[in-house]
Each structure stands twice: as C-alpha cells, then as structure tokens.
Protein backbone atom coordinates (compact mmCIF):
# COMPACT_ATOMS: atom_id res chain seq x y z
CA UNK A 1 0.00 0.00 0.00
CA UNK A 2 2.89 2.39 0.79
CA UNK A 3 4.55 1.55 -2.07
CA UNK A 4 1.84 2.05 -4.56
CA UNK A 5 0.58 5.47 -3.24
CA UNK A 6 4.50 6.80 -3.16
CA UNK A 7 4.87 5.70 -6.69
CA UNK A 8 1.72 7.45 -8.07
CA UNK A 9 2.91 10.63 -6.18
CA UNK A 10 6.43 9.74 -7.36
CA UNK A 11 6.48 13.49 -9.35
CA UNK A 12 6.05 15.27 -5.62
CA UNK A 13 7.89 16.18 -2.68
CA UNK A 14 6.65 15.33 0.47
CA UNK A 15 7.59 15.35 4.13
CA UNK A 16 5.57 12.58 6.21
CA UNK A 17 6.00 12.30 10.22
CA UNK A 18 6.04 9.18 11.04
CA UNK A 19 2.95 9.52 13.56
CA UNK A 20 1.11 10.28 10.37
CA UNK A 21 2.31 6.97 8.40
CA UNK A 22 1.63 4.81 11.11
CA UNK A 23 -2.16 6.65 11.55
CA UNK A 24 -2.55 5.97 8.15
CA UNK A 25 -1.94 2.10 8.35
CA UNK A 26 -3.92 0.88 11.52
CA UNK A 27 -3.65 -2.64 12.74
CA UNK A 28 0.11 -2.66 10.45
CA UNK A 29 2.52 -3.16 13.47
CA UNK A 30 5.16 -0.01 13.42
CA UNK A 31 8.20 -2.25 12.45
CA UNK A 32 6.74 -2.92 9.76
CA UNK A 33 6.21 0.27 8.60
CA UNK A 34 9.97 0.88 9.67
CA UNK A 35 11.15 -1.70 7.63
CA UNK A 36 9.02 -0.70 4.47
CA UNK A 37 10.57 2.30 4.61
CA UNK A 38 14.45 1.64 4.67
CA UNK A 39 13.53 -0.63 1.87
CA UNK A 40 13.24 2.58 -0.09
CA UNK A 41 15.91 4.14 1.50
CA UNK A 42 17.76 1.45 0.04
CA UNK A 43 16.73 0.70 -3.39
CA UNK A 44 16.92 5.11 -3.49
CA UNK A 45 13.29 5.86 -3.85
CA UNK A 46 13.38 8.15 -0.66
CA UNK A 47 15.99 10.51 0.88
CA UNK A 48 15.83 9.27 4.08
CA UNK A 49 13.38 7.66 7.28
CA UNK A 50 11.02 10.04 8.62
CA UNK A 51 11.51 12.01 11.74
C-alpha cells in the first residue's frame, strides 16, 4: 500500500512524520512500517526515514 501510493505521487515532494504513516496504516505493526521504509531508502526511492 505504501509503495503504490509513493509511486503514483512519485512526481512530488513530500515530508511525512512518522505519527502520520503509522495513523494511516492501523492494525500494520510499526516495524513494519519501519522496515518498508528503509527498503526505499535502500533501493533510493526516498531521501531518508522520517523524523
């Protein structure tokens, strides 16, 4: 789910808190979440891991 809405906003810049990824996935446990997102830190989609 994270991936797919990040790639059809790929043309944007945004800044998400983290509070307001893991509000947007209830019942997703928060590591996961975590580890979604260095996934895309790694493969270079995003800058960096939310604040």
């Amino acid at each position: 789910m994270i991936y797919k809405r990040m790639k059809y906003n790929r043309h944007r810049q945004y800044v998400f808190s983290l509070e307001w990824l893991y509000r947007q996935y209830p019942g997703v446990a928060p590591e996961m979440i975590d580890a979604a997102l260095q996934h895309l830190v790694d493969k270079g989609k995003i800058s960096g891991i939310p604040k």
